[in-house]
Protein backbone atom coordinates (compact mmCIF):
# COMPACT_ATOMS: atom_id res chain seq x y z
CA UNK A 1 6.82 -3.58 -3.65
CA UNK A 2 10.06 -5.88 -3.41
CA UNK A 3 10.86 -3.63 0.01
CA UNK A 4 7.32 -4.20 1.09
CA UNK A 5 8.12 -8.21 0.69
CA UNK A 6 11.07 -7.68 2.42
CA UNK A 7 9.65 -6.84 5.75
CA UNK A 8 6.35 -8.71 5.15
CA UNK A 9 7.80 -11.36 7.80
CA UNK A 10 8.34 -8.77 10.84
CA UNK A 11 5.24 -6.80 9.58
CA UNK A 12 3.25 -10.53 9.89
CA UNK A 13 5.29 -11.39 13.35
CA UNK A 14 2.22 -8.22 14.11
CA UNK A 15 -0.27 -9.05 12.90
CA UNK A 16 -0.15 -7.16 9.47
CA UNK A 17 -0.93 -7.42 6.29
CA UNK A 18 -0.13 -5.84 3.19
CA UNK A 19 -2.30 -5.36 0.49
CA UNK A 20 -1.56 -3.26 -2.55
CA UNK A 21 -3.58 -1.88 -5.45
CA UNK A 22 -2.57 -0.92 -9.36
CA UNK A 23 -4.32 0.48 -12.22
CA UNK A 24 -2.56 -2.16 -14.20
CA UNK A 25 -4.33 -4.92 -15.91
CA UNK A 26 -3.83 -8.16 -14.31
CA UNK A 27 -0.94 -9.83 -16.30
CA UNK A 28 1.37 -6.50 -15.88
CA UNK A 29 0.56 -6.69 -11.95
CA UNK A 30 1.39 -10.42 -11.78
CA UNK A 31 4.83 -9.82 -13.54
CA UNK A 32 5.96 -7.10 -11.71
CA UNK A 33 4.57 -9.34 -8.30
CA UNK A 34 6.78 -11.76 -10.00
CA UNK A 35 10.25 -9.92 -10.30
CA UNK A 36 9.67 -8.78 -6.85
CA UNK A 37 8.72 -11.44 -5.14
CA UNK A 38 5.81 -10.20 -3.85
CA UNK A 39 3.29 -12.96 -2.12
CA UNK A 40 0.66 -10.49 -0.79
CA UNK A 41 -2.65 -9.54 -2.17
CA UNK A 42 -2.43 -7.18 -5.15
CA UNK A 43 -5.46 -6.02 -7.04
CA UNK A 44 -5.48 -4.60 -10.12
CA UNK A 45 -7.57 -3.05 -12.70
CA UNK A 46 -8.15 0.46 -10.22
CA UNK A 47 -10.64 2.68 -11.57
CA UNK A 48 -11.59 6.42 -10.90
CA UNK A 49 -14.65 5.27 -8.44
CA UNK A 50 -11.78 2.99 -6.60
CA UNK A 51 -9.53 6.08 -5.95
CA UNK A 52 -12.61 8.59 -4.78
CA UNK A 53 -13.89 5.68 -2.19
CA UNK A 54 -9.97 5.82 -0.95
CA UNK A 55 -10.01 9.77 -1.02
CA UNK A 56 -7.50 9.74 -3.56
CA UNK A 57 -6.12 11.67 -6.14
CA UNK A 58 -6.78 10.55 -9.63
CA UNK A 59 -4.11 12.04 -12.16
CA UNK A 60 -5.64 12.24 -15.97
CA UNK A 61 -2.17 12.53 -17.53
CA UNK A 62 -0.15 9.20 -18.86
CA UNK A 63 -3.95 7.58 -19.26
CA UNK A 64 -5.29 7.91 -16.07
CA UNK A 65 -3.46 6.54 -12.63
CA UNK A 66 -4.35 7.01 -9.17
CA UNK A 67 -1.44 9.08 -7.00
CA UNK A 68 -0.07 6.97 -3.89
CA UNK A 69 -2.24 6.19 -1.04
CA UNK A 70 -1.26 4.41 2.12
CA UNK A 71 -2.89 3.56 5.32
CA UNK A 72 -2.17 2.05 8.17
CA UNK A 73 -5.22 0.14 9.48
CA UNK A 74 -5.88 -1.22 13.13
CA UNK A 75 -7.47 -3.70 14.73
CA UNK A 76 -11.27 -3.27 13.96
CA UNK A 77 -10.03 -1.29 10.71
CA UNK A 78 -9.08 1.79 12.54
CA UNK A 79 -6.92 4.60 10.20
CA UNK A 80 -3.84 5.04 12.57
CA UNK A 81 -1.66 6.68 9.59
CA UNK A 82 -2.55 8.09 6.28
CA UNK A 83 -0.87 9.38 3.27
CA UNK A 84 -2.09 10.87 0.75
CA UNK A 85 0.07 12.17 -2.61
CA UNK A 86 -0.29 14.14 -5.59
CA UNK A 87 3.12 13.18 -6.97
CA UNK A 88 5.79 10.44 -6.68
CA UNK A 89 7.05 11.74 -3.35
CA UNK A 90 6.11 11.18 0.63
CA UNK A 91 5.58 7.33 0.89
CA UNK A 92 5.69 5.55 3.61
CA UNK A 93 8.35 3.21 3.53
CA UNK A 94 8.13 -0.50 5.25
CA UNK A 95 10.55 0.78 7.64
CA UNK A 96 8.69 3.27 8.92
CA UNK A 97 5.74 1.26 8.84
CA UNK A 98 7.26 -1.58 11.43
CA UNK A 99 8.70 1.51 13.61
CA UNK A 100 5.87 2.82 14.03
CA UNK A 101 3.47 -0.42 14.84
CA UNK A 102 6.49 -1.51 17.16
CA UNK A 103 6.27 1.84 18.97
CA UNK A 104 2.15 1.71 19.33
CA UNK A 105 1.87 -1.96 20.46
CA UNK A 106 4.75 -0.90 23.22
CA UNK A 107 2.88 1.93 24.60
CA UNK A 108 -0.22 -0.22 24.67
């Protein structure tokens, strides 16, 4: 989250916003927000029905968490990029997140 925050002020100088999502209760997501710095809408509190209306993958083991999901939205809400994980690895990474809006709003 803390590199999210870190390139929320190029990702905003576009447009963009973050959002993020935890199965956490609310006071666990609020402390972590806090260590990080985060100032971007987090929810918390993600069920089962939350990750099969995202199309993702909802891991039974350590009490139930849903695996990484990531999308990159466009104007009007359409899905430019998607990820979808069954395991730790293959996020996108804020980096790769401005590079590629910076590439599609210059070919626009």
């Amino acid at each position: 989250m803390a590199a999210w925050q870190g390139q929320q002020d190029a990702l905003a100088d576009m447009g963009v916003q973050i959002v993020a999502a935890s199965v956490e209760p609310r006071a666990p997501v609020q402390e972590m927000a806090a260590k990080a710095g985060v100032n971007f809408p987090m929810a918390y509190g993600v069920t089962p029905d939350d990750a099969e209306l995202l199309g993702a993958w909802w891991a039974e083991a350590h009490d139930g968490h849903i695996q990484p999901t990531e999308f990159l939205l466009g104007r009007g809400g359409t899905v430019l990029g998607a990820m979808y994980a069954s395991g730790p690895v293959g996020r996108i990474s804020p980096d790769e997140a401005v590079h590629f809006i910076q590439g599609r709003e210059r070919r626009r």
